[in-house]
C-alpha atoms as a PDB file:
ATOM      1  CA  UNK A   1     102.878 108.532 100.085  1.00  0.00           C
ATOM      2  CA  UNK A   2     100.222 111.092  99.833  1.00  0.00           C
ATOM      3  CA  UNK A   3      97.593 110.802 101.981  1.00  0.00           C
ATOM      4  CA  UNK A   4      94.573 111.412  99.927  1.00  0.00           C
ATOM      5  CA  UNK A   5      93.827 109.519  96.017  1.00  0.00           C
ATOM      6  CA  UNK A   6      94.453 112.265  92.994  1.00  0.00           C
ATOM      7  CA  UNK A   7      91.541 112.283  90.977  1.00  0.00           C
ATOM      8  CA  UNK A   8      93.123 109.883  88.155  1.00  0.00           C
ATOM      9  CA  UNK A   9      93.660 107.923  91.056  1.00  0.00           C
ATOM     10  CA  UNK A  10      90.405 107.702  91.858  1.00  0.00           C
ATOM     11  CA  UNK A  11      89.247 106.919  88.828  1.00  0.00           C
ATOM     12  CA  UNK A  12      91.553 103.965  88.245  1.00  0.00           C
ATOM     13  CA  UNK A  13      90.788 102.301  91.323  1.00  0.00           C
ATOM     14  CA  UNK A  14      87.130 102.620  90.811  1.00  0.00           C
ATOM     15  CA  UNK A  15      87.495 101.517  87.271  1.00  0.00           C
ATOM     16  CA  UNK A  16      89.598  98.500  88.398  1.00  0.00           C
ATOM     17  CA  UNK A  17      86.527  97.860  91.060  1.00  0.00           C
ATOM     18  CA  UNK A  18      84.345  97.435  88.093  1.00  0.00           C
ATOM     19  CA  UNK A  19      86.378  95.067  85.990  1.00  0.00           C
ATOM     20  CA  UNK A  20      86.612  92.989  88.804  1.00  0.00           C
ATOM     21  CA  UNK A  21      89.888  93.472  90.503  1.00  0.00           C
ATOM     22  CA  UNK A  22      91.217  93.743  94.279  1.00  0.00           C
ATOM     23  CA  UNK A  23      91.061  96.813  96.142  1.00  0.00           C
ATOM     24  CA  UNK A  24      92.711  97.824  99.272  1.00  0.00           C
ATOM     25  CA  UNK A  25      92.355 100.598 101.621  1.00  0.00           C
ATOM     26  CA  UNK A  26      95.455 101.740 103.379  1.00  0.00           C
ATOM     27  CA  UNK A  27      95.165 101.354 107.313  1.00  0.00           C
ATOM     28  CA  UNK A  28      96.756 104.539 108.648  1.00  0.00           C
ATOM     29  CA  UNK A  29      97.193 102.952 112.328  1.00  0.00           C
ATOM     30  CA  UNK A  30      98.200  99.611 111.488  1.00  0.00           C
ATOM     31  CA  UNK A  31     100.586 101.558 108.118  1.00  0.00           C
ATOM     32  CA  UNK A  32      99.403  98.835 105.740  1.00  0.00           C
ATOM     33  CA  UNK A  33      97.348  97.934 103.066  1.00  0.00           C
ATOM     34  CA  UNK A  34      94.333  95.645 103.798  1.00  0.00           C
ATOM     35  CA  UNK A  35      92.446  93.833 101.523  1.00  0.00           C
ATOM     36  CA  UNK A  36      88.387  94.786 100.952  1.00  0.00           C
ATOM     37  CA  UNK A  37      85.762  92.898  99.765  1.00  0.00           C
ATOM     38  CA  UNK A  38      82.912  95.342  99.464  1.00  0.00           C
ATOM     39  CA  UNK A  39      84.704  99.033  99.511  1.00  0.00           C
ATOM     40  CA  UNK A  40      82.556 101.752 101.272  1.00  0.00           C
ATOM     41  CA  UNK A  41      84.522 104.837  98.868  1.00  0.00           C
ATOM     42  CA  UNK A  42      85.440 107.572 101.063  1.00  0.00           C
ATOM     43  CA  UNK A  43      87.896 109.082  98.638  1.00  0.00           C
ATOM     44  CA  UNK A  44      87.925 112.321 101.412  1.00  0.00           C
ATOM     45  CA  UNK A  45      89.205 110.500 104.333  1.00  0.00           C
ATOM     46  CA  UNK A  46      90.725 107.195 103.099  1.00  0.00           C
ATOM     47  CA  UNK A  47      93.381 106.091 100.674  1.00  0.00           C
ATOM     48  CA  UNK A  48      92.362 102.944  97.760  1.00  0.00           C
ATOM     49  CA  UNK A  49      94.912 101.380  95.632  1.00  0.00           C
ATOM     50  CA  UNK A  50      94.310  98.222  93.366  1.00  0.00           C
ATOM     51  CA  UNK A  51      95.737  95.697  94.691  1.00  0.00           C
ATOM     52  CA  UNK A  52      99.369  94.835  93.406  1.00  0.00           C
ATOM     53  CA  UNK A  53      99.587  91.373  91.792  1.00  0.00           C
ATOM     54  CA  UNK A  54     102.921  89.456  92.235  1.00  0.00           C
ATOM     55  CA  UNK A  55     104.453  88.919  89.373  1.00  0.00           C
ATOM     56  CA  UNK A  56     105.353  85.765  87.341  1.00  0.00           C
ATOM     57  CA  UNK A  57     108.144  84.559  85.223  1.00  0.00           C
ATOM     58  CA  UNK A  58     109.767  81.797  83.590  1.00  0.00           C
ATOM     59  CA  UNK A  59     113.370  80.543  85.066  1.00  0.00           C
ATOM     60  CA  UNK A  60     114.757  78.087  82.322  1.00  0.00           C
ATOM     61  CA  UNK A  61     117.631  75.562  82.971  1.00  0.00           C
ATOM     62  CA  UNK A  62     121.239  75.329  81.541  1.00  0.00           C
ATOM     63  CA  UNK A  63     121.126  75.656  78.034  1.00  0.00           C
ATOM     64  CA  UNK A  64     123.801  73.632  76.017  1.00  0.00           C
ATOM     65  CA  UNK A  65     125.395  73.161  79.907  1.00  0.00           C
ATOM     66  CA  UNK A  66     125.853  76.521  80.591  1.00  0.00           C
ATOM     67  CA  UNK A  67     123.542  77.911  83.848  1.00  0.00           C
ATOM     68  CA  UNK A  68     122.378  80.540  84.745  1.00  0.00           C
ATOM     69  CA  UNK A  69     124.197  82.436  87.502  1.00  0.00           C
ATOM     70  CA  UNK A  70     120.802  84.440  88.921  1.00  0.00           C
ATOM     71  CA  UNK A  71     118.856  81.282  90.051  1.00  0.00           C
ATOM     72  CA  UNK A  72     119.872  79.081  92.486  1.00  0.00           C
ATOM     73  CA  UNK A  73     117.797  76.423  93.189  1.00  0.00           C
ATOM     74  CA  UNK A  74     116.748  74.910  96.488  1.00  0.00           C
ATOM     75  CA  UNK A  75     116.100  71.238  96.054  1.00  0.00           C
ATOM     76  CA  UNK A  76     117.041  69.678  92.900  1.00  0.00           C
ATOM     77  CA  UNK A  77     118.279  71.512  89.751  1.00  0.00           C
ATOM     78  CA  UNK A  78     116.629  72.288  86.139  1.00  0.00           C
ATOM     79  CA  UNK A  79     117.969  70.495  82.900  1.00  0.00           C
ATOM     80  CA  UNK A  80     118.810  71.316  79.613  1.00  0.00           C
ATOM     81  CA  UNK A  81     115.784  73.142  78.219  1.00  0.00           C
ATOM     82  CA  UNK A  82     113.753  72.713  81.200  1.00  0.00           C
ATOM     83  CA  UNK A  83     111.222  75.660  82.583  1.00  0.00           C
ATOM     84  CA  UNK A  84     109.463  76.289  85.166  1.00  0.00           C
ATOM     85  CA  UNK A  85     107.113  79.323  86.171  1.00  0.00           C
ATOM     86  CA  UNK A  86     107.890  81.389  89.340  1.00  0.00           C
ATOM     87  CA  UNK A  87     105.583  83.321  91.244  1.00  0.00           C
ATOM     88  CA  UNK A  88     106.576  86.130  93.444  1.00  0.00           C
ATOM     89  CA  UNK A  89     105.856  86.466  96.990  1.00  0.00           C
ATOM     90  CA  UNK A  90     104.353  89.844  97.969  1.00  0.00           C
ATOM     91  CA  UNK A  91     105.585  90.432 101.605  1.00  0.00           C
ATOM     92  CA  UNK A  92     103.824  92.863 103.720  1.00  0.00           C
ATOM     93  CA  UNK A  93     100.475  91.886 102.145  1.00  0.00           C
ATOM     94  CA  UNK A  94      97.490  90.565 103.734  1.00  0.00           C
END
């Protein structure tokens, strides 16, 4: 990872700031992103990123009693035509 934002960097995050989105800063000591409510830019000493969001998608049942061999699923099982919406868990994220 670089250590400094490019310019186009720069201008994302900030843009992102202003629409609302999460920024971090990257914590050199603790080599991690942390989460900030009110950034204090210091685009010559510190690092900003938006915030990564985890993604989401659908998992859907057997189909005609064929399953799917990707999912597995913990407690219970889905049906025939049955969906539900999984959300991914960002590790390493505060």
């Amino acid at each position: 990872m670089s250590e400094l934002n490019t310019l186009d960097e720069m201008i994302e995050v900030l843009q992102a700031y202003k629409a609302g989105k999460y920024i971090q800063v990257f914590h050199s000591l603790e080599k991690k992103w942390i989460d900030i409510n009110v950034p204090f830019w210091s685009f010559s000493v510190r690092k900003y990123r938006v915030k990564q969001e985890p993604r989401r998608f659908k998992v859907t049942g057997s189909v005609n009693g064929i399953r799917w061999r990707s999912c597995r699923c913990v407690n219970g099982s889905l049906g025939d035509g049955e969906e539900i919406e999984v959300i991914e868990i960002m590790k390493g994220e505060s």
